[in-house]
Protein backbone atom coordinates (compact mmCIF):
# COMPACT_ATOMS: atom_id res chain seq x y z
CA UNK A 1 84.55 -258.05 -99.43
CA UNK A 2 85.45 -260.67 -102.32
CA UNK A 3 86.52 -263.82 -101.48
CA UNK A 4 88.94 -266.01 -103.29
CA UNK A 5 90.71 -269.66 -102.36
CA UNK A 6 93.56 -271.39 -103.11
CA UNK A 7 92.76 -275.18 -103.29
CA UNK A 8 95.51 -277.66 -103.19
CA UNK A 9 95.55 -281.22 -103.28
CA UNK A 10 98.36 -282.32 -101.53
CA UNK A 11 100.29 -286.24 -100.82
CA UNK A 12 102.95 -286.66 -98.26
CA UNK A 13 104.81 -283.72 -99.60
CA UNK A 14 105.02 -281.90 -96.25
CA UNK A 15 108.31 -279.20 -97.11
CA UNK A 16 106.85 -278.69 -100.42
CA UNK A 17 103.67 -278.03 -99.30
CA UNK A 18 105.34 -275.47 -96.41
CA UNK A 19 106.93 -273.89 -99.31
CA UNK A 20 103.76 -273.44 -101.58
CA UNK A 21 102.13 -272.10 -98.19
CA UNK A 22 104.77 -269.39 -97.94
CA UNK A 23 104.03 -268.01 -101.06
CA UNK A 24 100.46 -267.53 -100.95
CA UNK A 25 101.40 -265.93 -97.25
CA UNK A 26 103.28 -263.33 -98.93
CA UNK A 27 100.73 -262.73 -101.67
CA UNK A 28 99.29 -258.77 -102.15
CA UNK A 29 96.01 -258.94 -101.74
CA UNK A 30 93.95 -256.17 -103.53
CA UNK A 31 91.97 -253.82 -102.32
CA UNK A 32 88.31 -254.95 -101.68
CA UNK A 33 89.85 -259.00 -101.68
CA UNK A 34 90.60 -261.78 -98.98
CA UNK A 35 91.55 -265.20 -99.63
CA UNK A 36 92.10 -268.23 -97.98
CA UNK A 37 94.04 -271.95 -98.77
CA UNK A 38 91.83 -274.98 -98.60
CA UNK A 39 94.22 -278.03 -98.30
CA UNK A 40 92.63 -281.59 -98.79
CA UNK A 41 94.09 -284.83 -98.26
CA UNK A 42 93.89 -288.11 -96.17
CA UNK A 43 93.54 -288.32 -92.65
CA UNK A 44 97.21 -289.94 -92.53
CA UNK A 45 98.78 -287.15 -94.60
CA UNK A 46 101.48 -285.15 -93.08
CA UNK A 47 100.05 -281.80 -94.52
CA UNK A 48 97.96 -281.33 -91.50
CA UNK A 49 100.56 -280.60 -88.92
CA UNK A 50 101.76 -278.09 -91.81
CA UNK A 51 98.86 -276.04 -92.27
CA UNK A 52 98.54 -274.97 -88.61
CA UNK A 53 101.79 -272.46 -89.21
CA UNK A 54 99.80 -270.93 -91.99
CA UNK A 55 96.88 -269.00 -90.65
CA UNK A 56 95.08 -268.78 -93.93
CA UNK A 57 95.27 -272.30 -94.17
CA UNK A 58 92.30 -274.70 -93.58
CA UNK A 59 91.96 -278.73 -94.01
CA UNK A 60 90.00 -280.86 -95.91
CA UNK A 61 89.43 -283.98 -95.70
CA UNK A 62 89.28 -286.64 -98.71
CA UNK A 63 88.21 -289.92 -98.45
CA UNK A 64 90.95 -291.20 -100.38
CA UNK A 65 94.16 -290.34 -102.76
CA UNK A 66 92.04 -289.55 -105.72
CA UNK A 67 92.86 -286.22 -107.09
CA UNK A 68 89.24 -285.66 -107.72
CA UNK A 69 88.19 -286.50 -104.33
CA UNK A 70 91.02 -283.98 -102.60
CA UNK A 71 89.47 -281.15 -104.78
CA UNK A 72 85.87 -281.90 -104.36
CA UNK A 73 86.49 -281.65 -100.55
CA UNK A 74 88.64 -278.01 -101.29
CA UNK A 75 85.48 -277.02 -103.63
CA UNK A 76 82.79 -277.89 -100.73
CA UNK A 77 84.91 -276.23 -97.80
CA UNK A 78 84.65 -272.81 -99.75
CA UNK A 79 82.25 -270.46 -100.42
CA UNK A 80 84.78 -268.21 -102.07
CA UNK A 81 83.35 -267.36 -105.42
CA UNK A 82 86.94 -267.07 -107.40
CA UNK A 83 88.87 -270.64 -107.12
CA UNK A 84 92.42 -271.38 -108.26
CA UNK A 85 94.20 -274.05 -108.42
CA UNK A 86 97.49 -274.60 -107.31
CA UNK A 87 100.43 -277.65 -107.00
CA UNK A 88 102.38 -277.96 -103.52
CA UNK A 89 104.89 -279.82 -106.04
CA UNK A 90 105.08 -277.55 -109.59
């Protein structure tokens, strides 16, 4: 089985990032794929309590707002070997 994630660096935006969740829920996963949603942000963001309705969903912590961080810690809580990355807030 292939393995892809979705990595998302999310800030406070907790019904946008509920949203963004919900699509990659319904997404059609082909044949011989899984995937899963890393989400990184601070230990005071919001976006935890979200991810628990979204089974695919996992947590990462970053050290700090920096976009960089938030998608270093998505990058090192995957061994996926397909990343994409996607905005709780396009």
């Amino acid at each position: 089985m292939r393995r892809a994630a979705f990595i998302l660096a999310t800030t406070h935006r907790r019904r946008l990032l509920d949203l963004c969740l919900s699509r990659l829920d319904a997404q059609e996963v082909p044949d011989g794929w899984d995937y899963e949603c890393i989400v990184s942000g601070t230990s005071e963001d919001f976006g935890r309590a979200v991810i628990r309705k979204h089974t695919r969903a996992r947590w990462a912590e970053s050290p700090d707002e920096m976009i960089g961080h938030k998608l270093r810690a998505c990058v090192h809580g995957t061994d996926a070997e397909l990343l994409i990355w996607v905005g709780d807030d396009d």
